[in-house]
N, C-alpha and C. Protein backbone atom coordinates (compact mmCIF):
# COMPACT_ATOMS: atom_id res chain seq x y z
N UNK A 1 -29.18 -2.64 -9.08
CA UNK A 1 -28.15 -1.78 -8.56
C UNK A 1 -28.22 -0.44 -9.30
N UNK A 2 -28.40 0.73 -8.60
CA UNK A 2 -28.09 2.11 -8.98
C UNK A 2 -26.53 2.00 -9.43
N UNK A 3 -26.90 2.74 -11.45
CA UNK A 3 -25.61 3.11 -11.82
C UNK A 3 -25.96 4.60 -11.94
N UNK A 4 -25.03 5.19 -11.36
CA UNK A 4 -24.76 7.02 -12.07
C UNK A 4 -24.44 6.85 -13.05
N UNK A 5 -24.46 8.23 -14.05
CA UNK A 5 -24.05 8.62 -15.10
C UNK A 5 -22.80 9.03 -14.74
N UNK A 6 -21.45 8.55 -15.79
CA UNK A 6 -20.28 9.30 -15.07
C UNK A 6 -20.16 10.41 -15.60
N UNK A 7 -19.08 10.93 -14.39
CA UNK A 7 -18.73 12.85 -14.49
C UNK A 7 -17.39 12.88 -15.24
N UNK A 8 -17.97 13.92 -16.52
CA UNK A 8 -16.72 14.05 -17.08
C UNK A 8 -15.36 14.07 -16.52
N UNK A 9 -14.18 13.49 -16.97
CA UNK A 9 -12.88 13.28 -16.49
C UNK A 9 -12.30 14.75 -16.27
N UNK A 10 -11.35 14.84 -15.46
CA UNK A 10 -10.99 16.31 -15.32
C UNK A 10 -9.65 16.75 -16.38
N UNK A 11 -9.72 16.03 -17.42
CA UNK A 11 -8.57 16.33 -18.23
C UNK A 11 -8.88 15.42 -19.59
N UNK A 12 -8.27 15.56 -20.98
CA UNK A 12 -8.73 14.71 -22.13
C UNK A 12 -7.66 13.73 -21.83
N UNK A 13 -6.47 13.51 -20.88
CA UNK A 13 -5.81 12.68 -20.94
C UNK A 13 -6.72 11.13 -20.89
N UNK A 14 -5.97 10.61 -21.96
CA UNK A 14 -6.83 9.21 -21.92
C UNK A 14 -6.93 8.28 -20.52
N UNK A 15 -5.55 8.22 -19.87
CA UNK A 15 -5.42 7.39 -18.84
C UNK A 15 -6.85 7.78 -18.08
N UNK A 16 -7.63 8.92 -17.62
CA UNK A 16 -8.79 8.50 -17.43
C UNK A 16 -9.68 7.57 -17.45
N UNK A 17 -9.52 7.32 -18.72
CA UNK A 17 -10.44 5.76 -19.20
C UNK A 17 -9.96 4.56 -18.18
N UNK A 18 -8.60 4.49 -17.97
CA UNK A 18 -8.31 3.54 -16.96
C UNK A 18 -9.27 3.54 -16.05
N UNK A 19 -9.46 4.82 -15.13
CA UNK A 19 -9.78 4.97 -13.75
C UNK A 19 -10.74 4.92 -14.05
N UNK A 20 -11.68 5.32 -15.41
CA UNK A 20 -13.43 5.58 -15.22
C UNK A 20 -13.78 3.83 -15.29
N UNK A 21 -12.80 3.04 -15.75
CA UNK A 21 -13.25 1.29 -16.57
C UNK A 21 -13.37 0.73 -14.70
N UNK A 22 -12.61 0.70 -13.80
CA UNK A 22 -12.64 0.48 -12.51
C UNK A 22 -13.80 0.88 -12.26
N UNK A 23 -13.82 2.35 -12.18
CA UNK A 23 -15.26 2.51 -11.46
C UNK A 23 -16.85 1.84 -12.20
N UNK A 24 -16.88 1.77 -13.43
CA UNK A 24 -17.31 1.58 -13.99
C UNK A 24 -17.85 -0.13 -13.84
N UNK A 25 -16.73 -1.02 -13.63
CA UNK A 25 -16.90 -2.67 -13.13
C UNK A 25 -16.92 -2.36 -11.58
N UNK A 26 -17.46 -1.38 -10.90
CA UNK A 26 -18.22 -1.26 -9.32
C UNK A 26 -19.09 -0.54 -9.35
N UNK A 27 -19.89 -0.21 -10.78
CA UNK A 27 -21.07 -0.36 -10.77
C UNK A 27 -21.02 1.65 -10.47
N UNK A 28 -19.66 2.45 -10.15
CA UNK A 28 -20.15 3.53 -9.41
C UNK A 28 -20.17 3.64 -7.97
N UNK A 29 -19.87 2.25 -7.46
CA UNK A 29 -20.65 2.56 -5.88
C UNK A 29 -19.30 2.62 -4.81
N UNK A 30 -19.64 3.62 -4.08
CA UNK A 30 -18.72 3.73 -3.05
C UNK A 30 -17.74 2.46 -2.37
N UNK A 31 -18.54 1.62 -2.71
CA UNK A 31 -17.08 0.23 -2.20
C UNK A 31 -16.29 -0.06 -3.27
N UNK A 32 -16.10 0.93 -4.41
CA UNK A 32 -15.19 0.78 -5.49
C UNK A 32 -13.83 1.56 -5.03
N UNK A 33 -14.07 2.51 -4.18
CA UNK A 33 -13.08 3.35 -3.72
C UNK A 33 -11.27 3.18 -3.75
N UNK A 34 -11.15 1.84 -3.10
CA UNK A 34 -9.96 1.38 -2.80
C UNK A 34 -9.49 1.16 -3.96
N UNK A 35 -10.11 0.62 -4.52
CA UNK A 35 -9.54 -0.28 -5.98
C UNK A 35 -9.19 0.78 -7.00
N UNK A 36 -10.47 1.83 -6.72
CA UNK A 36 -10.20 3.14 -8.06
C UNK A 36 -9.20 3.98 -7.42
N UNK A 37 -8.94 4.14 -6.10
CA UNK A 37 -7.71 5.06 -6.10
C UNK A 37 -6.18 4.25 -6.46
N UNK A 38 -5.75 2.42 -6.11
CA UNK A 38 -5.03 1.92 -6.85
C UNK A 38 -4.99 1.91 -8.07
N UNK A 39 -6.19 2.15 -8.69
CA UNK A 39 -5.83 2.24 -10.59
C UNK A 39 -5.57 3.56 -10.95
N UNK A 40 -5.78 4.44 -10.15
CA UNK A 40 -5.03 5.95 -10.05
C UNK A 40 -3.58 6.36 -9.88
N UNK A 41 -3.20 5.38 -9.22
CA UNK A 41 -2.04 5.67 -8.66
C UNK A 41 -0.70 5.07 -9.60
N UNK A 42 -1.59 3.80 -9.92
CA UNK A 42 -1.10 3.03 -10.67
C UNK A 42 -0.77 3.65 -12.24
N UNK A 43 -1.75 4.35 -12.33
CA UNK A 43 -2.16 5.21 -13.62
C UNK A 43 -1.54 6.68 -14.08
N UNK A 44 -1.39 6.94 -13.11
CA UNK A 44 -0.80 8.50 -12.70
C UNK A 44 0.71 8.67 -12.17
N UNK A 45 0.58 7.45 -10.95
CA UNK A 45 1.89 7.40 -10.22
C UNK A 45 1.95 8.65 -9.22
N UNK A 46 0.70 8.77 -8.65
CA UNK A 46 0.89 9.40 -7.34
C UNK A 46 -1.11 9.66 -7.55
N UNK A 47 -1.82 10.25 -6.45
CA UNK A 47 -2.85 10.94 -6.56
C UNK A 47 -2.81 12.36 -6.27
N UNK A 48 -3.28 13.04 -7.16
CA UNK A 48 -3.11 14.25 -6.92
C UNK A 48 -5.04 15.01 -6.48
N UNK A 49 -5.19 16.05 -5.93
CA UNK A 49 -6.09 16.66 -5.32
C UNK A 49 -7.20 16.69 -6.50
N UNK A 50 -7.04 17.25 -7.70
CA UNK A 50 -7.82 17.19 -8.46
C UNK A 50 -8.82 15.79 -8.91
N UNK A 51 -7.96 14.84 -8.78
CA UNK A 51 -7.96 13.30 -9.00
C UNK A 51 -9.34 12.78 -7.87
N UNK A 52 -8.64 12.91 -7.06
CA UNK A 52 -9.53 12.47 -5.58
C UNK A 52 -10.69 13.08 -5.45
N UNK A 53 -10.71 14.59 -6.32
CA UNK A 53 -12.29 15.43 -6.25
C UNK A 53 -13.10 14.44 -7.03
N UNK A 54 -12.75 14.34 -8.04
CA UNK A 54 -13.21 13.69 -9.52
C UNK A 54 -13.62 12.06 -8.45
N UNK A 55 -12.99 11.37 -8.46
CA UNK A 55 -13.66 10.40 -7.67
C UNK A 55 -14.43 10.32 -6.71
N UNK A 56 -14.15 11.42 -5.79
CA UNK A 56 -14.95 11.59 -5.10
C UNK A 56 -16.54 11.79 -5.37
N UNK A 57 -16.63 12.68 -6.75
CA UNK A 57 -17.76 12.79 -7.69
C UNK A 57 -18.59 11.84 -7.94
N UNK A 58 -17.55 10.82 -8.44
CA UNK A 58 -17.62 9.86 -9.22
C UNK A 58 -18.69 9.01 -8.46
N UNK A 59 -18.42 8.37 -7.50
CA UNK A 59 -18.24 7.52 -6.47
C UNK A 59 -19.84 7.77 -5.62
N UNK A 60 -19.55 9.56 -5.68
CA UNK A 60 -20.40 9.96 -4.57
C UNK A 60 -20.55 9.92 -3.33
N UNK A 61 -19.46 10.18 -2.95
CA UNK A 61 -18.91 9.51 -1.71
C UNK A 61 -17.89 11.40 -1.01
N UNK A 62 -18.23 11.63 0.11
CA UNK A 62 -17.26 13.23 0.39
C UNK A 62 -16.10 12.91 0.48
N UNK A 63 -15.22 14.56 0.18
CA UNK A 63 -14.08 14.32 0.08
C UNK A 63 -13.24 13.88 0.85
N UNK A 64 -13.65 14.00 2.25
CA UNK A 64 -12.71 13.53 3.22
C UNK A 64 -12.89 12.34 3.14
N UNK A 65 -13.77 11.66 3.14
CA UNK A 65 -13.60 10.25 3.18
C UNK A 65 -12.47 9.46 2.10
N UNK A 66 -12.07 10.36 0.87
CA UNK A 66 -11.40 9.74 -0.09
C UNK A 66 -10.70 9.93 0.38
N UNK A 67 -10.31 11.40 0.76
CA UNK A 67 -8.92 12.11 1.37
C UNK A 67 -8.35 10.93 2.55
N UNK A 68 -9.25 10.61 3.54
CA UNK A 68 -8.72 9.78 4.19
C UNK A 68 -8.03 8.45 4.10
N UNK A 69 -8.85 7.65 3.19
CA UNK A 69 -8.61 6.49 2.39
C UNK A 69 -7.23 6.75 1.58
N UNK A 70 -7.30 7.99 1.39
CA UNK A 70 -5.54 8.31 0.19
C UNK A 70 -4.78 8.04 1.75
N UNK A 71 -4.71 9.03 2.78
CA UNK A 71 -4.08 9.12 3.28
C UNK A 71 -3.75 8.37 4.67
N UNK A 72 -4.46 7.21 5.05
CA UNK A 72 -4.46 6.59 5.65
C UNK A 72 -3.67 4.94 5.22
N UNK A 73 -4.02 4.71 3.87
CA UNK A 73 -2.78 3.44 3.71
C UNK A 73 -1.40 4.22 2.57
N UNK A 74 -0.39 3.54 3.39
CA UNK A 74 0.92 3.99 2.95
C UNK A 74 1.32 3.51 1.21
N UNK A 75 0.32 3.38 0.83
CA UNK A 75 0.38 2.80 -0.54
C UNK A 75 -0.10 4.20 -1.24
N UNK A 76 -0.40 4.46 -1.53
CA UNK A 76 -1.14 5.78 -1.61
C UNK A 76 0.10 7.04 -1.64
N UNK A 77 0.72 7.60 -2.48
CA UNK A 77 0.88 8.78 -2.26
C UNK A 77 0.54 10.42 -3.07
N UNK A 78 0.38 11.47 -2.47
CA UNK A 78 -0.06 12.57 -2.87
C UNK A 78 1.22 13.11 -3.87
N UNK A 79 2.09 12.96 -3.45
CA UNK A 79 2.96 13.73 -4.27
C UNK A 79 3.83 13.20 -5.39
N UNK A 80 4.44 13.31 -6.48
CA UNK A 80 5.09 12.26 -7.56
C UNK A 80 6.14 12.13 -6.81
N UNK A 81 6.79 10.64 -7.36
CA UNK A 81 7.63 9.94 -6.76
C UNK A 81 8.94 10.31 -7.47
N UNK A 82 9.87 10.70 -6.92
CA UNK A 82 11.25 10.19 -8.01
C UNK A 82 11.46 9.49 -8.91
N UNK A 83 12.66 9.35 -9.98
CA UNK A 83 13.04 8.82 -10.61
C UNK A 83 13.33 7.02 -9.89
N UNK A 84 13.81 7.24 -8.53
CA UNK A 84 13.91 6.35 -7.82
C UNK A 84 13.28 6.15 -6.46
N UNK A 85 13.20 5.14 -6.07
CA UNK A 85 12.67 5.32 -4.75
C UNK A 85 13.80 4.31 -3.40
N UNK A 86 13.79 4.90 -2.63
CA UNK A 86 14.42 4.13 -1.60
C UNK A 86 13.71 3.96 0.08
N UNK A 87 13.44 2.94 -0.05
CA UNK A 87 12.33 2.67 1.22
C UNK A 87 12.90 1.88 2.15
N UNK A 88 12.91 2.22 3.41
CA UNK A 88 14.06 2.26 4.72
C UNK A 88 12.72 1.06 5.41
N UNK A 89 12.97 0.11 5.90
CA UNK A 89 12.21 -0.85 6.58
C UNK A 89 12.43 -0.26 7.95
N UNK A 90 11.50 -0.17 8.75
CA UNK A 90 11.39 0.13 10.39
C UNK A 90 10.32 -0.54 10.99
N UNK A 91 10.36 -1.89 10.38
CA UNK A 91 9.71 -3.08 11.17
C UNK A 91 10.50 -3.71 12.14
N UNK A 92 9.99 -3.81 14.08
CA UNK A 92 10.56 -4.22 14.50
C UNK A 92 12.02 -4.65 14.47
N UNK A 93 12.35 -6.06 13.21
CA UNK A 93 13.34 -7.02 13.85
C UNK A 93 14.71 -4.97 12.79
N UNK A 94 14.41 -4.90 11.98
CA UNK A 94 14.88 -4.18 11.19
C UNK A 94 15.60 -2.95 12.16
N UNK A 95 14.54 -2.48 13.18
CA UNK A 95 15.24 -1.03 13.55
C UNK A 95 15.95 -1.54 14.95
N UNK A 96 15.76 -3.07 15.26
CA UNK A 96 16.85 -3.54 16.22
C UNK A 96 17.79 -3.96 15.76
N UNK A 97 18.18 -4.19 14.35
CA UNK A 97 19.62 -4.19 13.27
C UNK A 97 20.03 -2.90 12.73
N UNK A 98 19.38 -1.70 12.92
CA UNK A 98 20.25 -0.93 12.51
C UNK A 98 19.71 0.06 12.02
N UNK A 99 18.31 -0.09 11.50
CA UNK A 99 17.43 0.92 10.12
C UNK A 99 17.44 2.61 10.78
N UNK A 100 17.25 2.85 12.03
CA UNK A 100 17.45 4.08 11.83
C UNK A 100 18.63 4.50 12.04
N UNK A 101 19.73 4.00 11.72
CA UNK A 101 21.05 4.37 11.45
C UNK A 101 20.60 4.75 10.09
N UNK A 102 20.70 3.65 8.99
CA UNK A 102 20.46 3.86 7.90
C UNK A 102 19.65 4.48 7.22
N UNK A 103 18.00 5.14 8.55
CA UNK A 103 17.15 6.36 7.94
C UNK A 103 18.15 7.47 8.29
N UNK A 104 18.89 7.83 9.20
CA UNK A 104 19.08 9.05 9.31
C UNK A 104 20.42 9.37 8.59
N UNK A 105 21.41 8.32 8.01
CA UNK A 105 22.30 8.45 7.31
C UNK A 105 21.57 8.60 6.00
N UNK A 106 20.90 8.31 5.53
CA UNK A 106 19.90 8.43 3.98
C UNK A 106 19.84 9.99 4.09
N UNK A 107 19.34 10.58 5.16
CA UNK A 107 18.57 11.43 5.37
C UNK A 107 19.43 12.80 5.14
N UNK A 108 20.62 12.68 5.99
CA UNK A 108 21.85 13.82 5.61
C UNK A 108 22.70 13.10 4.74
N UNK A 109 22.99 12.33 3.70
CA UNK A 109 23.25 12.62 2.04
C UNK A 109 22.13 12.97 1.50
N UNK A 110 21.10 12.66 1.72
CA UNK A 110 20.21 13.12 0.54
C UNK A 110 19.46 15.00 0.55
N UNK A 111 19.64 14.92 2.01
CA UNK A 111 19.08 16.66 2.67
C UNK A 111 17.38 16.28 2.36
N UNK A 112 17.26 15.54 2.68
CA UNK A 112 15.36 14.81 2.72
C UNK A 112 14.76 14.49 4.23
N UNK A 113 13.51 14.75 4.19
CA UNK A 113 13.30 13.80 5.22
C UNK A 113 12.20 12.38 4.90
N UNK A 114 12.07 11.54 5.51
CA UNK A 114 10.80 10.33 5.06
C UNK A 114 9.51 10.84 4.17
N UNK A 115 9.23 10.56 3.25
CA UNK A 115 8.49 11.01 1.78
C UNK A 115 8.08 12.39 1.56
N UNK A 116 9.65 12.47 1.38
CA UNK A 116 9.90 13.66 0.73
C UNK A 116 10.94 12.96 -0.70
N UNK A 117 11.04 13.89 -1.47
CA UNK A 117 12.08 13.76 -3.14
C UNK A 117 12.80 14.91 -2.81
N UNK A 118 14.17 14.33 -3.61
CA UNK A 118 15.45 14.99 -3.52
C UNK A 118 15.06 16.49 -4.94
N UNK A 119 15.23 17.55 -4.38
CA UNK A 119 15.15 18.69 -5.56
C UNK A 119 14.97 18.44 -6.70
N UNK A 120 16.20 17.74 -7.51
CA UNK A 120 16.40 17.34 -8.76
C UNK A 120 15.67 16.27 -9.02
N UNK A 121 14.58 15.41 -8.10
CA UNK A 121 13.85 14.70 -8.59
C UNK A 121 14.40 13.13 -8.91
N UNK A 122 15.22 12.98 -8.51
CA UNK A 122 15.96 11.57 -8.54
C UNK A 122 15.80 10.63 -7.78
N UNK A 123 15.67 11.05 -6.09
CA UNK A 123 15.08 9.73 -5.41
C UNK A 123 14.22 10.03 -4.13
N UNK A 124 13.51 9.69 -3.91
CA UNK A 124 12.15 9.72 -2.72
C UNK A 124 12.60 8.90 -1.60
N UNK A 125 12.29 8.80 -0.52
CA UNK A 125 13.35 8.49 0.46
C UNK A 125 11.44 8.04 1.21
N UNK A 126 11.59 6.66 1.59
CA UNK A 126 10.18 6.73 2.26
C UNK A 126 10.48 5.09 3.41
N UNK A 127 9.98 5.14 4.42
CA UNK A 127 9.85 4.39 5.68
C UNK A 127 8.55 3.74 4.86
N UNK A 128 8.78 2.37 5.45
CA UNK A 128 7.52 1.28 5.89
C UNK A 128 7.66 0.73 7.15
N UNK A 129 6.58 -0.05 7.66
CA UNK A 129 6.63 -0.39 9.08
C UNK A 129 6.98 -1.84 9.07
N UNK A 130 7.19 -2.43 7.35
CA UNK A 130 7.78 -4.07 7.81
C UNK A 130 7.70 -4.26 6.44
N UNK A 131 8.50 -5.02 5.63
CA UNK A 131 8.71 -5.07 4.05
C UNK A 131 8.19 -6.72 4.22
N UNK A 132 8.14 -7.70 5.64
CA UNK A 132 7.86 -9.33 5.16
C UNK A 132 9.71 -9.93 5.14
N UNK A 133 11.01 -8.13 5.35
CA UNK A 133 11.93 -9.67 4.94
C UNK A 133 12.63 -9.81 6.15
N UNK A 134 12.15 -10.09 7.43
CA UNK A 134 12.90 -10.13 8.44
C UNK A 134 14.07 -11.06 8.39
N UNK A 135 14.33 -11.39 8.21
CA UNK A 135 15.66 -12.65 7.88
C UNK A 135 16.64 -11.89 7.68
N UNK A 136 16.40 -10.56 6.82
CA UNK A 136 17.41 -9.62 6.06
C UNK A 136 17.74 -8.30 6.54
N UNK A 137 17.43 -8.52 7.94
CA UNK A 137 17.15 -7.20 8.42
C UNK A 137 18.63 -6.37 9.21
N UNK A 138 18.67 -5.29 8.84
CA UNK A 138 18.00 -4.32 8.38
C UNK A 138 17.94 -4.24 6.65
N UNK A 139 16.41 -4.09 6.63
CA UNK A 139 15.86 -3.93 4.77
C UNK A 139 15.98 -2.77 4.50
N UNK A 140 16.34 -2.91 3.15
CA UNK A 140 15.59 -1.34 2.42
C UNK A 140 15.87 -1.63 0.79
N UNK A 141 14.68 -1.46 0.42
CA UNK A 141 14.02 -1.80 -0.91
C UNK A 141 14.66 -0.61 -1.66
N UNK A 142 15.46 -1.07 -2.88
CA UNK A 142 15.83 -0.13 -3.71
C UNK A 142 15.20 -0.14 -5.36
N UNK A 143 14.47 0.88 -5.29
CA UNK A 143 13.94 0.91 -6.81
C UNK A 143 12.90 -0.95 -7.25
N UNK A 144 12.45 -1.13 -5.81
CA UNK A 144 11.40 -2.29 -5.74
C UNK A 144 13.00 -3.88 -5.79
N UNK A 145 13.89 -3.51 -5.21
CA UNK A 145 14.68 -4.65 -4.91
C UNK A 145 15.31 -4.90 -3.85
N UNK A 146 15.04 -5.99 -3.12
CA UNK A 146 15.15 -5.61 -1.71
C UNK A 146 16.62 -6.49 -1.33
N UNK A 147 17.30 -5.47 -0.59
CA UNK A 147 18.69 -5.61 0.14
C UNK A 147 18.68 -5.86 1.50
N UNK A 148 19.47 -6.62 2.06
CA UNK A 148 19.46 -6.78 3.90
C UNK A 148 21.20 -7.07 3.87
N UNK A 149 21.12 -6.63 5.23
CA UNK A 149 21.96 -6.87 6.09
C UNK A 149 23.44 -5.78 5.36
N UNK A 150 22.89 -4.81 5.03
CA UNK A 150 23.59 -3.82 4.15
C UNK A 150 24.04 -2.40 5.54
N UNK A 151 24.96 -2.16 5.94
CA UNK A 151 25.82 -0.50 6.66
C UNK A 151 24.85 0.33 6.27
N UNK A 152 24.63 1.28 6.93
CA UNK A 152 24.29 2.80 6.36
C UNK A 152 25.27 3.54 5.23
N UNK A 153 26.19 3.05 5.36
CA UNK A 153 27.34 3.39 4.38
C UNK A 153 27.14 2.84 2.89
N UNK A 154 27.04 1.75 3.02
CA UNK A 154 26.88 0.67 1.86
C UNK A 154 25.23 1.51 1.48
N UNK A 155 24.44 1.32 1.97
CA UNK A 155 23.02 1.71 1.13
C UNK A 155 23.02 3.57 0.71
N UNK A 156 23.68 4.11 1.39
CA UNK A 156 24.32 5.33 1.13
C UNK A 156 24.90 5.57 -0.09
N UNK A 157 26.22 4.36 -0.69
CA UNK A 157 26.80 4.56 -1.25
C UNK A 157 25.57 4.57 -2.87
N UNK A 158 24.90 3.18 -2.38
CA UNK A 158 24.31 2.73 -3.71
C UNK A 158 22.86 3.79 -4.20
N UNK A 159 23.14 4.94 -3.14
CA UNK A 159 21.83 5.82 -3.70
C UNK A 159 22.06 7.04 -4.03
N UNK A 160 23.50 6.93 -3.33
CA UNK A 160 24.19 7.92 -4.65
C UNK A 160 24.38 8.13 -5.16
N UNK A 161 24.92 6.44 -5.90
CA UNK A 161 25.11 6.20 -7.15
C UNK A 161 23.89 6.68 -8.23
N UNK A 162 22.60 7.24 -8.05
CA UNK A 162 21.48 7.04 -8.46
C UNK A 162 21.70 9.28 -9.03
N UNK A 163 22.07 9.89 -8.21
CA UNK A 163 22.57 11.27 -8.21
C UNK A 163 23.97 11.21 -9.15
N UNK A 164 24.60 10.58 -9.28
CA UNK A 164 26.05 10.75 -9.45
C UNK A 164 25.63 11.03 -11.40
N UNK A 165 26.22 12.26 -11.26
CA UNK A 165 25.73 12.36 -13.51
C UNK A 165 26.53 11.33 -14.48
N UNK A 166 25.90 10.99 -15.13
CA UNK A 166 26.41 9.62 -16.26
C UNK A 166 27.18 10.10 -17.56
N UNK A 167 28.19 9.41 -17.00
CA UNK A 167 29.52 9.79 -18.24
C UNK A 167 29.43 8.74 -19.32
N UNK A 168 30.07 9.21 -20.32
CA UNK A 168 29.76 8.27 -21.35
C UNK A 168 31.44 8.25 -21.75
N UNK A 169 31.34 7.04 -22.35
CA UNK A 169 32.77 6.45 -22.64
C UNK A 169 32.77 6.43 -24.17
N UNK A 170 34.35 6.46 -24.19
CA UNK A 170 34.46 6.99 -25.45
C UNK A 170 35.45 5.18 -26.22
């Protein structure tokens, strides 16, 4: 198996080493792709443009093709995430219980639209096409914990709570 020599990292940040050790156990070769942009993301917590060149390098593989691969599974995102995240289920049984009530009520408290972050950086507001919890539907995963059968009001309330500034007791 052809190994490349790898291309210097685009920064001394160590977490590099993460992403070069992935590519590195695929040998370099373009079917490492998937896996090295999850240890990126994982690593970084979003992919950013510079990132995706560098692999792309890496890999040897053009940019669109990474570009596409970023941007084609919803796992994957380009931009940093909030402090929090709140992810609106619009799988089938979900948006016949209610979910785009509850996307578009998310949507005017927060002044966001679907993966986009609130100014101040507090919560990311993002759609999936089915979370797996139909039983609970309408879902929406808060900060990776998933709620059903919750009002637009009620999931409203609890992501406000996430904005609301923290008082301290005396």
């Amino acid at each position: 198996m052809f190994q490349a020599k790898p291309i210097p990292a685009p920064s001394e940040d160590k977490r590099w080493r993460i992403v070069n050790a992935t590519m590195r156990r695929h040998g370099y070769q373009p079917s490492g792709l998937i896996e090295t942009l999850h240890t990126m993301q994982e690593t970084f917590g979003f992919l950013d443009v510079e990132g995706l060149r560098y692999v792309a390098r890496s890999l040897r593989v053009p940019l669109s093709q990474v570009y596409g691969a970023a941007t084609f599974y919803n796992l994957f995102k380009l931009k940093p995430a909030g402090e929090h995240t709140c992810i609106v289920c619009l799988g089938t049984a979900c948006y016949i219980k209610g979910a785009p009530a509850i996307l578009s009520s998310l949507q005017e408290a927060l002044q966001i639209k679907p993966d986009q972050t609130t100014p101040d950086k507090k919560v990311s507001l993002i759609v999936a096409r089915c979370v797996g919890a139909c039983g609970l539907a309408p879902v929406v995963v808060l900060d990776e914990e998933t709620h059903g059968k919750l009002s637009p009001e009620q999931v409203v309330q609890k992501v406000m709570a996430w904005r609301a500034p923290v008082t301290e007791e005396r």
